[in-house]
PDB file of N, CA and C in Angstrom:
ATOM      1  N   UNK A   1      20.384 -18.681   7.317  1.00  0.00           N
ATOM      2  CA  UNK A   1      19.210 -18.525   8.158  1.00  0.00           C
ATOM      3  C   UNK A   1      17.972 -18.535   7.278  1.00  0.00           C
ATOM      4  N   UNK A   2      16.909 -19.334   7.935  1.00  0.00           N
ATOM      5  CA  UNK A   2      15.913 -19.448   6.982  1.00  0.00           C
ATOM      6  C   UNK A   2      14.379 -19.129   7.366  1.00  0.00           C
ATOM      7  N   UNK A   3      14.384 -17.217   6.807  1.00  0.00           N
ATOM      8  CA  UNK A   3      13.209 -16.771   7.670  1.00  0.00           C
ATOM      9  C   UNK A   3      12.191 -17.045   7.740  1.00  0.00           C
ATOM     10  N   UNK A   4      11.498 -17.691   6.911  1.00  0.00           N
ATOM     11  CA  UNK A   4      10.452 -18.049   6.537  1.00  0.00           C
ATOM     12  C   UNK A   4       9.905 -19.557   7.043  1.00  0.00           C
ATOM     13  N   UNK A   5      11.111 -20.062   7.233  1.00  0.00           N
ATOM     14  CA  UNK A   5      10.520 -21.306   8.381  1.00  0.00           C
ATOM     15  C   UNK A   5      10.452 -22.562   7.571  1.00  0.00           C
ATOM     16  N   UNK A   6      10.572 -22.564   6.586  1.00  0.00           N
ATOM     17  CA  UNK A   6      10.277 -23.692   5.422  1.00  0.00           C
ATOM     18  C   UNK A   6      11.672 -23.738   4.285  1.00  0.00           C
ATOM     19  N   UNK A   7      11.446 -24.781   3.789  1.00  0.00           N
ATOM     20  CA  UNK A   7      12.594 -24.793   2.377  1.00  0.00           C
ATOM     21  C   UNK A   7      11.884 -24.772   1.179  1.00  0.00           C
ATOM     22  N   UNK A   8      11.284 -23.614   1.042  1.00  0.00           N
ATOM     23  CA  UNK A   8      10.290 -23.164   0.107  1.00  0.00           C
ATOM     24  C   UNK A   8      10.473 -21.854  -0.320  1.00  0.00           C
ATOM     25  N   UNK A   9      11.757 -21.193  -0.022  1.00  0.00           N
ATOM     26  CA  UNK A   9      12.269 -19.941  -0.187  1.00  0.00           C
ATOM     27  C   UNK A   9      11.957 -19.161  -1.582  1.00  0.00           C
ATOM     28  N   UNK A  10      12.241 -20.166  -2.660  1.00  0.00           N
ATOM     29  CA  UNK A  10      12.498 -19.867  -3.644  1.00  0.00           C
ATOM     30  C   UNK A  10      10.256 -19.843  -4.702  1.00  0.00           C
ATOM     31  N   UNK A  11       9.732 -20.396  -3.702  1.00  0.00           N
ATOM     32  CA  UNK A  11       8.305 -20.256  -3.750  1.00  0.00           C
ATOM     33  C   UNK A  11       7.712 -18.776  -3.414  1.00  0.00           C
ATOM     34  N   UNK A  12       8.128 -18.661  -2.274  1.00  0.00           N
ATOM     35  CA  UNK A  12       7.910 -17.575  -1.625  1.00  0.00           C
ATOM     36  C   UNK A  12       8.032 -16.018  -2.480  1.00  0.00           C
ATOM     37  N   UNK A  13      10.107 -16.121  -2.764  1.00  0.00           N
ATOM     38  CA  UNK A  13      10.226 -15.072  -3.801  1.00  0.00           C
ATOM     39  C   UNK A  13       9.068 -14.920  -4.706  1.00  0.00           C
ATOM     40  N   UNK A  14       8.818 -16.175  -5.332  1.00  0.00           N
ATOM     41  CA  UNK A  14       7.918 -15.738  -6.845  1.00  0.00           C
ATOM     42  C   UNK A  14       6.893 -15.220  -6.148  1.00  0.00           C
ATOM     43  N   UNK A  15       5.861 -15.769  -5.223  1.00  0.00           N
ATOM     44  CA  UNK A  15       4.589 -15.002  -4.934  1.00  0.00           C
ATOM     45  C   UNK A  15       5.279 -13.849  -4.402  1.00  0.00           C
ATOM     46  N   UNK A  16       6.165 -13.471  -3.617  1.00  0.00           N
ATOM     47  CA  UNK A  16       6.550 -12.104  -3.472  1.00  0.00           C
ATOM     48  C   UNK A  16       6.939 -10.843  -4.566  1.00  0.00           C
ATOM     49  N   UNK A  17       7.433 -11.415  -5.753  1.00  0.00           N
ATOM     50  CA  UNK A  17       7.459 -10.664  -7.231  1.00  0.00           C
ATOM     51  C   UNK A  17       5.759 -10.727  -7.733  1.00  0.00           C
ATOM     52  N   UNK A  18       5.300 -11.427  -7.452  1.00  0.00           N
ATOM     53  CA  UNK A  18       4.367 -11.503  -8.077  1.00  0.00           C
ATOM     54  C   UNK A  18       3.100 -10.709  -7.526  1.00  0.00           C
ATOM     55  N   UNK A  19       3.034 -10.911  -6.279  1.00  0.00           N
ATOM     56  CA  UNK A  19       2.127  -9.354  -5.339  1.00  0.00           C
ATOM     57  C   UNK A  19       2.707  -7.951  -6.061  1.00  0.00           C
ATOM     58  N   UNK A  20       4.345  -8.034  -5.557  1.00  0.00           N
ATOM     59  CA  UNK A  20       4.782  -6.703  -6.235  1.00  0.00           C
ATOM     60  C   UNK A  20       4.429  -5.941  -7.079  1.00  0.00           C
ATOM     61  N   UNK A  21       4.556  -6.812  -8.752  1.00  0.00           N
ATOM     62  CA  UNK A  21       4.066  -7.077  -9.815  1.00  0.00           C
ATOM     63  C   UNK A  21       2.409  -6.247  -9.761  1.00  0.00           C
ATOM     64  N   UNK A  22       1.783  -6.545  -9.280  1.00  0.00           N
ATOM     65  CA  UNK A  22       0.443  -6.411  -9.488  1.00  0.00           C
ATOM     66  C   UNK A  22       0.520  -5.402  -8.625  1.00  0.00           C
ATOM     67  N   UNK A  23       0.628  -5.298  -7.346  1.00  0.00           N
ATOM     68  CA  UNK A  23       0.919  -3.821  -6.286  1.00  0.00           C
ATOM     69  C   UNK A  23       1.444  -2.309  -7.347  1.00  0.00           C
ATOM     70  N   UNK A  24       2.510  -2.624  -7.495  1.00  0.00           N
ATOM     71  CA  UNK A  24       2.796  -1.404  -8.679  1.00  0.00           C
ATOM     72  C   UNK A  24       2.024  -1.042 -10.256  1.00  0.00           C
ATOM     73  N   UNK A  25       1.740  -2.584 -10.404  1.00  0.00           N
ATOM     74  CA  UNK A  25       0.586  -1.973 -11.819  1.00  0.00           C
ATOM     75  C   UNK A  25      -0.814  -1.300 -11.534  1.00  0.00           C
ATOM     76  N   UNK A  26      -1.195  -1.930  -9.960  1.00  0.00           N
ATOM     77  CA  UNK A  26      -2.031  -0.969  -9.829  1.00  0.00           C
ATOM     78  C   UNK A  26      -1.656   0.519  -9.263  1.00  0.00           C
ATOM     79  N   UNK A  27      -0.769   0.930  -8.584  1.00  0.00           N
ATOM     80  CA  UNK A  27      -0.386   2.101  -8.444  1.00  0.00           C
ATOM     81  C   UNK A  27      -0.101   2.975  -9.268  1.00  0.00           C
ATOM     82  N   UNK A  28       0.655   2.426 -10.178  1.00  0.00           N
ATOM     83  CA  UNK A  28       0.484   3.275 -11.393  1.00  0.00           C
ATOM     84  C   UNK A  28      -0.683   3.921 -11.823  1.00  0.00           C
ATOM     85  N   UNK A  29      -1.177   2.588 -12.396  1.00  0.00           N
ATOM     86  CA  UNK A  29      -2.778   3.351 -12.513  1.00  0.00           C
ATOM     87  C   UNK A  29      -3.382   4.130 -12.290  1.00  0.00           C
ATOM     88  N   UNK A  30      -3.710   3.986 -10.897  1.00  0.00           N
ATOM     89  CA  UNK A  30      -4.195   4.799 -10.043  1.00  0.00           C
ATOM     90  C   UNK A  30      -3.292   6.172  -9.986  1.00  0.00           C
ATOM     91  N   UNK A  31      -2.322   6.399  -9.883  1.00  0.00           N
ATOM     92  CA  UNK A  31      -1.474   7.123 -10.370  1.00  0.00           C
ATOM     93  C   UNK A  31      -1.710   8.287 -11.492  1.00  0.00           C
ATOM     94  N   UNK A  32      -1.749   7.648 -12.661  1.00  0.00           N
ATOM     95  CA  UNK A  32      -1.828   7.903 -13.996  1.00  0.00           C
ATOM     96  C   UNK A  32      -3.311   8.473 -13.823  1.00  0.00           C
ATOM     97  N   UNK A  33      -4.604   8.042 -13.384  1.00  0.00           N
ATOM     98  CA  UNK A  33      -6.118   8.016 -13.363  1.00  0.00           C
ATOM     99  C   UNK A  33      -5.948   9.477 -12.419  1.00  0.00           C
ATOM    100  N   UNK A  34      -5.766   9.409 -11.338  1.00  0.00           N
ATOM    101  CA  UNK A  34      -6.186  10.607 -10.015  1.00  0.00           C
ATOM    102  C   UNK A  34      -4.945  10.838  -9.169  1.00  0.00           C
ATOM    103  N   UNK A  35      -4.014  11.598  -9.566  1.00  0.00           N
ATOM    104  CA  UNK A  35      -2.851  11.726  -8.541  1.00  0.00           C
ATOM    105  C   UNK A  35      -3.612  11.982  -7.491  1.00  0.00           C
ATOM    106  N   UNK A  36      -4.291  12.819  -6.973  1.00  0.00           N
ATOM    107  CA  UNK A  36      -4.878  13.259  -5.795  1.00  0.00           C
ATOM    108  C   UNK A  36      -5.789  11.770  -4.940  1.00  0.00           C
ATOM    109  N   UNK A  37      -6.120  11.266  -5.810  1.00  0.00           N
ATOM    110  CA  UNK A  37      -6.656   9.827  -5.298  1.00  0.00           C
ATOM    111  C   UNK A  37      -5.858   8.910  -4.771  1.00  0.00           C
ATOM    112  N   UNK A  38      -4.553   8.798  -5.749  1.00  0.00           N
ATOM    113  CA  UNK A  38      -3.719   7.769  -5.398  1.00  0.00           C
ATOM    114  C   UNK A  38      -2.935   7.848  -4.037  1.00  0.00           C
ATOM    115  N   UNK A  39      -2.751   9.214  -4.284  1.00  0.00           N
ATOM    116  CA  UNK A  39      -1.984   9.749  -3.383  1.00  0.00           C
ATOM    117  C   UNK A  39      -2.640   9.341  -1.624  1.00  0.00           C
ATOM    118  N   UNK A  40      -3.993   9.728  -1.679  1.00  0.00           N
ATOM    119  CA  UNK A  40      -4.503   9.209  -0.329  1.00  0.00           C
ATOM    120  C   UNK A  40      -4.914   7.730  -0.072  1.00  0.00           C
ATOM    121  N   UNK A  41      -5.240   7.009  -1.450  1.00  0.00           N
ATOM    122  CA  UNK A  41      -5.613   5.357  -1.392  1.00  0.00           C
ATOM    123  C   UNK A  41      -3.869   4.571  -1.182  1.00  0.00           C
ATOM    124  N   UNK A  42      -3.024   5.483  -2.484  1.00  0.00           N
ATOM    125  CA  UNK A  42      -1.723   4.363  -1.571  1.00  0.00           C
ATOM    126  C   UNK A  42      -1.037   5.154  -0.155  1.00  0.00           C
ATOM    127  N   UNK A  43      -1.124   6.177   0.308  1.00  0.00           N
ATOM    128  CA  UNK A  43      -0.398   6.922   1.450  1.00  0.00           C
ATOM    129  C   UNK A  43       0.509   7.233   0.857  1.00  0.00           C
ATOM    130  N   UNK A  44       0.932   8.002  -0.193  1.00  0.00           N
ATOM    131  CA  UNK A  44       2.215   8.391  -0.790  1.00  0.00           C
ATOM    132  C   UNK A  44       2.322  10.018  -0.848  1.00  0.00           C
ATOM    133  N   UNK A  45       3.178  10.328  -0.898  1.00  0.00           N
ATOM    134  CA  UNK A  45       3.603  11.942  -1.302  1.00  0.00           C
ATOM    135  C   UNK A  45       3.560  12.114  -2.990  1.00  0.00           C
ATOM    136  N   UNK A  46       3.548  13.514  -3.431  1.00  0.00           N
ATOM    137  CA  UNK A  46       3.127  13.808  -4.603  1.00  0.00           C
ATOM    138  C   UNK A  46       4.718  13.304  -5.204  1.00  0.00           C
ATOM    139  N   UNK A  47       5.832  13.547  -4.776  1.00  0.00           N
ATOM    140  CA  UNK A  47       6.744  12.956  -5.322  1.00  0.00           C
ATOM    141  C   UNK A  47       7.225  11.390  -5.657  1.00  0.00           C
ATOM    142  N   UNK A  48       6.514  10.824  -5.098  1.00  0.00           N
ATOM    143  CA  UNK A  48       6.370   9.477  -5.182  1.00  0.00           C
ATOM    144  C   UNK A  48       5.023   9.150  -6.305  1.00  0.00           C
ATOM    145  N   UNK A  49       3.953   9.838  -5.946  1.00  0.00           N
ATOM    146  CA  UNK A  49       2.823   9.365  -6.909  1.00  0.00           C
ATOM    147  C   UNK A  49       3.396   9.921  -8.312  1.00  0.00           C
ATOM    148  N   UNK A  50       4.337  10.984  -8.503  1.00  0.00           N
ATOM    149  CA  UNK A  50       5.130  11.087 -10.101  1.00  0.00           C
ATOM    150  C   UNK A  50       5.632  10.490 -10.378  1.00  0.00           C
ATOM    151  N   UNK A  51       6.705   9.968  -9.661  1.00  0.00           N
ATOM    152  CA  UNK A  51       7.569   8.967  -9.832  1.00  0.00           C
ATOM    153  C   UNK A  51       6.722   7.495 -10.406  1.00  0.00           C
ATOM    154  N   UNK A  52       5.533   6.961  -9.808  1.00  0.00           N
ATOM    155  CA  UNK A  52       4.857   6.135 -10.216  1.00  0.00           C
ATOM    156  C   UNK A  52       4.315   6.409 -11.652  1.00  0.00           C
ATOM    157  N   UNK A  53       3.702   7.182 -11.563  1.00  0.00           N
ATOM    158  CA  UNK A  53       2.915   7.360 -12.919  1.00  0.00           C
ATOM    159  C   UNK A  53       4.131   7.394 -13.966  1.00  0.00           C
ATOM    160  N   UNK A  54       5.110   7.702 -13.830  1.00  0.00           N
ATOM    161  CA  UNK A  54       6.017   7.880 -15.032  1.00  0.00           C
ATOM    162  C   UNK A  54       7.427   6.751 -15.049  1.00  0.00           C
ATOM    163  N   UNK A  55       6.908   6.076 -14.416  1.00  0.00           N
ATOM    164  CA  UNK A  55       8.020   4.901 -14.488  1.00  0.00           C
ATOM    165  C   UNK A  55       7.861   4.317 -15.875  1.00  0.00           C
ATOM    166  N   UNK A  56       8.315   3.720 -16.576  1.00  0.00           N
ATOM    167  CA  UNK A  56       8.335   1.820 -17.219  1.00  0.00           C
ATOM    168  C   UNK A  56       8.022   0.891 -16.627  1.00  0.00           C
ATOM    169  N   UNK A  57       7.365   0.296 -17.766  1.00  0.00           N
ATOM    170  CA  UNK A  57       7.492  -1.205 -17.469  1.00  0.00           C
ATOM    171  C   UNK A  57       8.482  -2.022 -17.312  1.00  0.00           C
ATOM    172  N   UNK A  58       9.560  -1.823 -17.617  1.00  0.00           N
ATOM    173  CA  UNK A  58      10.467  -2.389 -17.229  1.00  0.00           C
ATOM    174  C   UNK A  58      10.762  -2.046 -16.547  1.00  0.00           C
ATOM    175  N   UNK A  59      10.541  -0.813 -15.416  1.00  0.00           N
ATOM    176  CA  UNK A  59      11.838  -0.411 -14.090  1.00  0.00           C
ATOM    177  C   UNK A  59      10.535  -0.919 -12.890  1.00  0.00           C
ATOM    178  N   UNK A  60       8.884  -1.020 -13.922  1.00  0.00           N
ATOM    179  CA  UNK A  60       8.268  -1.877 -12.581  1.00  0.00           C
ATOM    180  C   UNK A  60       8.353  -3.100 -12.581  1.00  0.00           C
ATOM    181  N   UNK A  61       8.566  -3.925 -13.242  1.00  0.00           N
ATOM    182  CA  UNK A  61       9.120  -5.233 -13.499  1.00  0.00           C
ATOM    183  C   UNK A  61      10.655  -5.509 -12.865  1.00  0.00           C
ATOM    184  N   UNK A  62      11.478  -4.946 -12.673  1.00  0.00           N
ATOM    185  CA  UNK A  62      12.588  -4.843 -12.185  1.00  0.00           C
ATOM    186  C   UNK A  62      12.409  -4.653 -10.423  1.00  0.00           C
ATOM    187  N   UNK A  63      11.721  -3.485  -9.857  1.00  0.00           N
ATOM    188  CA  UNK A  63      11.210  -3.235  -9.013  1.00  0.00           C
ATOM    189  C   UNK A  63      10.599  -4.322  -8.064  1.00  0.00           C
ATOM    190  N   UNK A  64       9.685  -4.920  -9.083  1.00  0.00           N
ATOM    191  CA  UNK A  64       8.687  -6.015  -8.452  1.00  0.00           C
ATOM    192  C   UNK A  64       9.530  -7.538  -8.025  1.00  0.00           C
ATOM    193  N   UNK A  65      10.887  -7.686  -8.456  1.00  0.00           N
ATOM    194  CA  UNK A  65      11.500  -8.558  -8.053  1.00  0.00           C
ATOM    195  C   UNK A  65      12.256  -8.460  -7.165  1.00  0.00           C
ATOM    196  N   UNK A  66      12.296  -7.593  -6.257  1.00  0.00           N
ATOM    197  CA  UNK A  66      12.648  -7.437  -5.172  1.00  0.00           C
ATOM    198  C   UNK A  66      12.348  -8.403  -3.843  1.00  0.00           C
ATOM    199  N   UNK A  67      12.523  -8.895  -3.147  1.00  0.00           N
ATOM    200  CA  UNK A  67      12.714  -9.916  -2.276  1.00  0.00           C
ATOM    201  C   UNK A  67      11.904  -9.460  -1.056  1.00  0.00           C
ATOM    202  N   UNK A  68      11.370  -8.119  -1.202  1.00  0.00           N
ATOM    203  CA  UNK A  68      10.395  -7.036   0.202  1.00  0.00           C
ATOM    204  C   UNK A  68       9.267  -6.872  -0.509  1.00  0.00           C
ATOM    205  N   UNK A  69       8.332  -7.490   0.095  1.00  0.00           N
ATOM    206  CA  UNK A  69       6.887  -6.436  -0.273  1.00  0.00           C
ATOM    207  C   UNK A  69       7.382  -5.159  -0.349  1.00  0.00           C
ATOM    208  N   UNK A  70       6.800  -4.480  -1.161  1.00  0.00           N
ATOM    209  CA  UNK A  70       6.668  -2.725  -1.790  1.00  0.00           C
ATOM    210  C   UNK A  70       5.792  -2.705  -0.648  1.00  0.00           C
ATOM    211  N   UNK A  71       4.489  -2.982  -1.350  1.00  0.00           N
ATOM    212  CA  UNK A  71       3.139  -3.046  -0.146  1.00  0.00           C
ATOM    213  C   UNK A  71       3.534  -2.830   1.343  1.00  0.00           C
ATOM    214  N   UNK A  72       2.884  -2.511   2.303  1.00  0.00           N
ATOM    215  CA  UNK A  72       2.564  -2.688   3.449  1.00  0.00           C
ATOM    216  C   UNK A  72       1.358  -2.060   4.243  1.00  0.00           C
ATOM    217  N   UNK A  73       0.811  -3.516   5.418  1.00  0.00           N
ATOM    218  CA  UNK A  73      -0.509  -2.892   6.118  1.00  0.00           C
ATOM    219  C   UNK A  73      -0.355  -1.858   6.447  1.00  0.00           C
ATOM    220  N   UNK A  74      -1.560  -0.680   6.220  1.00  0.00           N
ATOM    221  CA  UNK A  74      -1.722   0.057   7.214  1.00  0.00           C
ATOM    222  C   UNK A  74      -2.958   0.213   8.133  1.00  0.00           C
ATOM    223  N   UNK A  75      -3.218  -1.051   8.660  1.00  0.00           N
ATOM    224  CA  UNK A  75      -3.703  -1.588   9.624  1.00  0.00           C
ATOM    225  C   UNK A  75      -3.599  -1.550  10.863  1.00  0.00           C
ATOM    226  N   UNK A  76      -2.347  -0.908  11.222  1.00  0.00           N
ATOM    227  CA  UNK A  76      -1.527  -1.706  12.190  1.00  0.00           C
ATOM    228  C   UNK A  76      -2.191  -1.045  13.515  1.00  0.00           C
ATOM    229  N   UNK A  77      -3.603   0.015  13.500  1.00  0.00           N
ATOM    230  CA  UNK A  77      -4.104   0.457  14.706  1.00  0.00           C
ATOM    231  C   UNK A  77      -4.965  -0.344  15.252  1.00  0.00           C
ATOM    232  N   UNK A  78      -5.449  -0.632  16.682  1.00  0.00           N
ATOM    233  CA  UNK A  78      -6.636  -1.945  16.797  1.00  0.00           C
ATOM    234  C   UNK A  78      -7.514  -0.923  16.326  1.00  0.00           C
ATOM    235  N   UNK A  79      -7.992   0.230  16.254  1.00  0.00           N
ATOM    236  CA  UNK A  79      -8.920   0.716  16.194  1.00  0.00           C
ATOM    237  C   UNK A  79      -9.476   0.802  14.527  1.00  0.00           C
ATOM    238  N   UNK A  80      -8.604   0.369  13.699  1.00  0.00           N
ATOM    239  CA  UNK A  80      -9.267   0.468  12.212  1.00  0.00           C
ATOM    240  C   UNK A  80      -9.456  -1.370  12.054  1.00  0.00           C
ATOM    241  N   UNK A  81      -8.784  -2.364  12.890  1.00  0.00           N
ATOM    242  CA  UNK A  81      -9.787  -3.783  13.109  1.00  0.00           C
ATOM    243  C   UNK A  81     -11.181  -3.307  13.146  1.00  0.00           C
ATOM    244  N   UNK A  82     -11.309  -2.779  14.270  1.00  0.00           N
ATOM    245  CA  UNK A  82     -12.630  -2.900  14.648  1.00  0.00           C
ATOM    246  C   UNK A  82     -13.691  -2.399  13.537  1.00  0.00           C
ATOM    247  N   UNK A  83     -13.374  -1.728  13.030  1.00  0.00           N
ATOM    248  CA  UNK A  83     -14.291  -1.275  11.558  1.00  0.00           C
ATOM    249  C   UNK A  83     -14.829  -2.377  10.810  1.00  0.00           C
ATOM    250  N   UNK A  84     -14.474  -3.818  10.785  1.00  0.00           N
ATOM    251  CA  UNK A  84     -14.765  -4.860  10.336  1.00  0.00           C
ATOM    252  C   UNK A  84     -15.466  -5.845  11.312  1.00  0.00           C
ATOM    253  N   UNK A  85     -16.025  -5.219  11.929  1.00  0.00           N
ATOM    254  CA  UNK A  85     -17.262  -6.389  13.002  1.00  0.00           C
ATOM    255  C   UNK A  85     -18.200  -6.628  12.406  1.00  0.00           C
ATOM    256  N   UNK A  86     -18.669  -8.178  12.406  1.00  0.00           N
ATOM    257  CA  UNK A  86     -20.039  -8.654  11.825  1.00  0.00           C
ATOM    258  C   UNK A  86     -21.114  -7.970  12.076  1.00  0.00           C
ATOM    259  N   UNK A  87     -22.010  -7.760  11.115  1.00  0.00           N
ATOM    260  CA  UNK A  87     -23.157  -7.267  10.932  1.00  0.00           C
ATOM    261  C   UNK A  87     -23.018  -5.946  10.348  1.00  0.00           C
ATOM    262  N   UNK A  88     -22.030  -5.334  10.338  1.00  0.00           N
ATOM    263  CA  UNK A  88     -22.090  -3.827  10.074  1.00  0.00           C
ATOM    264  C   UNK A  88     -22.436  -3.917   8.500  1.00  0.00           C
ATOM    265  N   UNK A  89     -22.787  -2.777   8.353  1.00  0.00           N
ATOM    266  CA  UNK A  89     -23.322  -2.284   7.040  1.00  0.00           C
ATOM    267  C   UNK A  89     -21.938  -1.939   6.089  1.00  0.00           C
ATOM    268  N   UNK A  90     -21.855  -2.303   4.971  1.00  0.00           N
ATOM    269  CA  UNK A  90     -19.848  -1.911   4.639  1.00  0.00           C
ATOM    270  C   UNK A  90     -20.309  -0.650   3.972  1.00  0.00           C
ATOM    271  N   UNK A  91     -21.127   0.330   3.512  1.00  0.00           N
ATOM    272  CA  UNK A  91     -21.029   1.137   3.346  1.00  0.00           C
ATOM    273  C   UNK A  91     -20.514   2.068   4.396  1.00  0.00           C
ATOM    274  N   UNK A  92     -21.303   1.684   6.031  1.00  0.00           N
ATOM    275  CA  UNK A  92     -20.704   2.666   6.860  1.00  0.00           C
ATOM    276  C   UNK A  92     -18.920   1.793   7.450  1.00  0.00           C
ATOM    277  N   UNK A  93     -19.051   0.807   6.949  1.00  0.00           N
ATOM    278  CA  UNK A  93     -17.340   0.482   6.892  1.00  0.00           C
ATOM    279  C   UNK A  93     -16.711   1.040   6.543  1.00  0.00           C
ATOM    280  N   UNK A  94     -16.754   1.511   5.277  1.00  0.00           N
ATOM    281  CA  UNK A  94     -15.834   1.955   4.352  1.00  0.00           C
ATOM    282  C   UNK A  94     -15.945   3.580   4.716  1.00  0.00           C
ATOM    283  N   UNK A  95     -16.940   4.163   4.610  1.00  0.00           N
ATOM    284  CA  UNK A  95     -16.716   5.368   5.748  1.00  0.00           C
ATOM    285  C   UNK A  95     -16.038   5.963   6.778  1.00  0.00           C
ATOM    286  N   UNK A  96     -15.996   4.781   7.635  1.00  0.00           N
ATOM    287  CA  UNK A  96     -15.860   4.646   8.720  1.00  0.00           C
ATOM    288  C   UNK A  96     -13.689   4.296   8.415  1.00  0.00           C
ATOM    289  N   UNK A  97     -13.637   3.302   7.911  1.00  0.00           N
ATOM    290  CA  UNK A  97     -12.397   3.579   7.283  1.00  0.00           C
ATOM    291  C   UNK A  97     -11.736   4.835   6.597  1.00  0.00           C
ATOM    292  N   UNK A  98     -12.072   5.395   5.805  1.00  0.00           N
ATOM    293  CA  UNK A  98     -11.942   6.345   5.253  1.00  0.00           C
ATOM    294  C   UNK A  98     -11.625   7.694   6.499  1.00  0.00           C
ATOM    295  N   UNK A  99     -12.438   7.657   6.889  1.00  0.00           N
ATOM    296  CA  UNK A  99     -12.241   8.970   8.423  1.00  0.00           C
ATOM    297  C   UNK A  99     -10.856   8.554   9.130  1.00  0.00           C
ATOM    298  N   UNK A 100     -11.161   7.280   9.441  1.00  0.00           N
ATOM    299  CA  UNK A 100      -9.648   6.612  10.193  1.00  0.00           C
ATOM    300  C   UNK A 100      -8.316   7.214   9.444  1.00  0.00           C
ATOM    301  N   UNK A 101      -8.333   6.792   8.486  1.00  0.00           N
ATOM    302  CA  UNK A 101      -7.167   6.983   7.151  1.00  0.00           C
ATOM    303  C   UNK A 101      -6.791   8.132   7.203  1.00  0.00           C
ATOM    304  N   UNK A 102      -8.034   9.089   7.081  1.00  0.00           N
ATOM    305  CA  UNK A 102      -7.332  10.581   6.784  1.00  0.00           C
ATOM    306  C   UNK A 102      -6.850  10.936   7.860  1.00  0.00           C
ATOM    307  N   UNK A 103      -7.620  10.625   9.119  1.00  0.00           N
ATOM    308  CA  UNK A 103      -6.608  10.942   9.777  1.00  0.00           C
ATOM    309  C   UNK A 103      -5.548  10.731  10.649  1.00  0.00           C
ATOM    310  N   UNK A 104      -5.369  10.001  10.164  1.00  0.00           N
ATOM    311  CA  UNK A 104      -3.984   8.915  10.234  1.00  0.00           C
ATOM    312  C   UNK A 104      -2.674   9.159   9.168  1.00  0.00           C
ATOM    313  N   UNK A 105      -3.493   9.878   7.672  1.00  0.00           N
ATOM    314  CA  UNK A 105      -2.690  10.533   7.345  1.00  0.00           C
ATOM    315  C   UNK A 105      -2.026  11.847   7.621  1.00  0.00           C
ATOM    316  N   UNK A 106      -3.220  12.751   8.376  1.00  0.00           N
ATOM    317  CA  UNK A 106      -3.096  14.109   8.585  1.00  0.00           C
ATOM    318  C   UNK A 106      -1.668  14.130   9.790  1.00  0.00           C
ATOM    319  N   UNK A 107      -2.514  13.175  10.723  1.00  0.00           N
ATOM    320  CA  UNK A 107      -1.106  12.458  11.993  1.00  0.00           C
ATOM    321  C   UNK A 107       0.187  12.740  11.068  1.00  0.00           C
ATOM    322  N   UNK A 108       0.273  11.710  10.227  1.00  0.00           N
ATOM    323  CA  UNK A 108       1.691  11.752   9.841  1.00  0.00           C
ATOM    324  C   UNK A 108       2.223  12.891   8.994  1.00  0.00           C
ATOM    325  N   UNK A 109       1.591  13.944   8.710  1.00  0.00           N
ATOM    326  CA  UNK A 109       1.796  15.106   7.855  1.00  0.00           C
ATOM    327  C   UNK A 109       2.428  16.074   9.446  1.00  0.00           C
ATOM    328  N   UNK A 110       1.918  15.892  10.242  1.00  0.00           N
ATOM    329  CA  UNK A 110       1.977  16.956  11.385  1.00  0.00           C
ATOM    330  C   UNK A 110       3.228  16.155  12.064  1.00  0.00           C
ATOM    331  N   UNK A 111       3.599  14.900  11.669  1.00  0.00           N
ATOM    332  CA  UNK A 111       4.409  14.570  12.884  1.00  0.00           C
ATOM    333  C   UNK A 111       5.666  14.866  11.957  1.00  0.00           C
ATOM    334  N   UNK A 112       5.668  14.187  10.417  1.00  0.00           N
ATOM    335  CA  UNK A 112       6.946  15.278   9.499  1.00  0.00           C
ATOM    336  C   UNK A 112       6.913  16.840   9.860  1.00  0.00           C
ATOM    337  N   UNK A 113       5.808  17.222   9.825  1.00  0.00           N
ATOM    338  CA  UNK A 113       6.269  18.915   9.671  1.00  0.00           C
ATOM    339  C   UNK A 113       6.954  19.020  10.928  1.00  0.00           C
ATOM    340  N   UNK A 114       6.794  18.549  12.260  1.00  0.00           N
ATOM    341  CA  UNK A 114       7.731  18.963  13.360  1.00  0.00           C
ATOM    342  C   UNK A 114       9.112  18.434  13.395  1.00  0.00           C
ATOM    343  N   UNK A 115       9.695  17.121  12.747  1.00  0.00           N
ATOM    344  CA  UNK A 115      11.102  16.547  12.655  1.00  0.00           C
ATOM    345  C   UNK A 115      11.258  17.680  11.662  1.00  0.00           C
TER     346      UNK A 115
END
């Protein structure tokens, strides 16, 4: 079966290692720079933002060849689209994002603590 719709599979993988690749070197980073930052810019738990900061290069290189984006949108509300309508000012974008996020993270802190 050929999900992607094309016989270009083997294209695909590489740009898919290759987002990876760069997805985790910057997490790290960010990681390594501001756990408390990373932690809310990638949506991760403090056990995960350790785990990042203290990996290898080789287990993120290993990692990054994985066949799944690591990455994923968190976009997926119409209501953080709309933050990107022409004309707006991106300072109050990015604001305006930022409010969304947190609490979108706070959501998912409250919806673990009840499972």
């Amino acid at each position: 079966m050929d999900i992607d719709g094309g016989g270009n599979n083997g294209d695909i993988s590489k740009e898919i290692g290759d987002i990876n690749l760069a997805y985790m070197l910057l997490a790290q980073k960010l990681a390594k720079q501001d756990r408390a930052a990373a932690m809310y810019r990638l949506g991760v738990g403090r056990e995960l933002a350790d785990l990042l900061a203290n990996m290898s290069l080789t287990q993120i290189v290993k990692l990054a060849t994985s066949n799944f984006l690591l990455c994923s949108f968190r976009l997926d509300d119409h209501p953080m689209f709309a933050v990107f309508g022409e004309g707006k000012d991106t300072s109050l974008q990015q604001a305006h994002m930022s409010i969304l996020m947190a609490a979108r993270q706070l959501q998912t802190r409250e919806a673990d603590a009840v499972v």
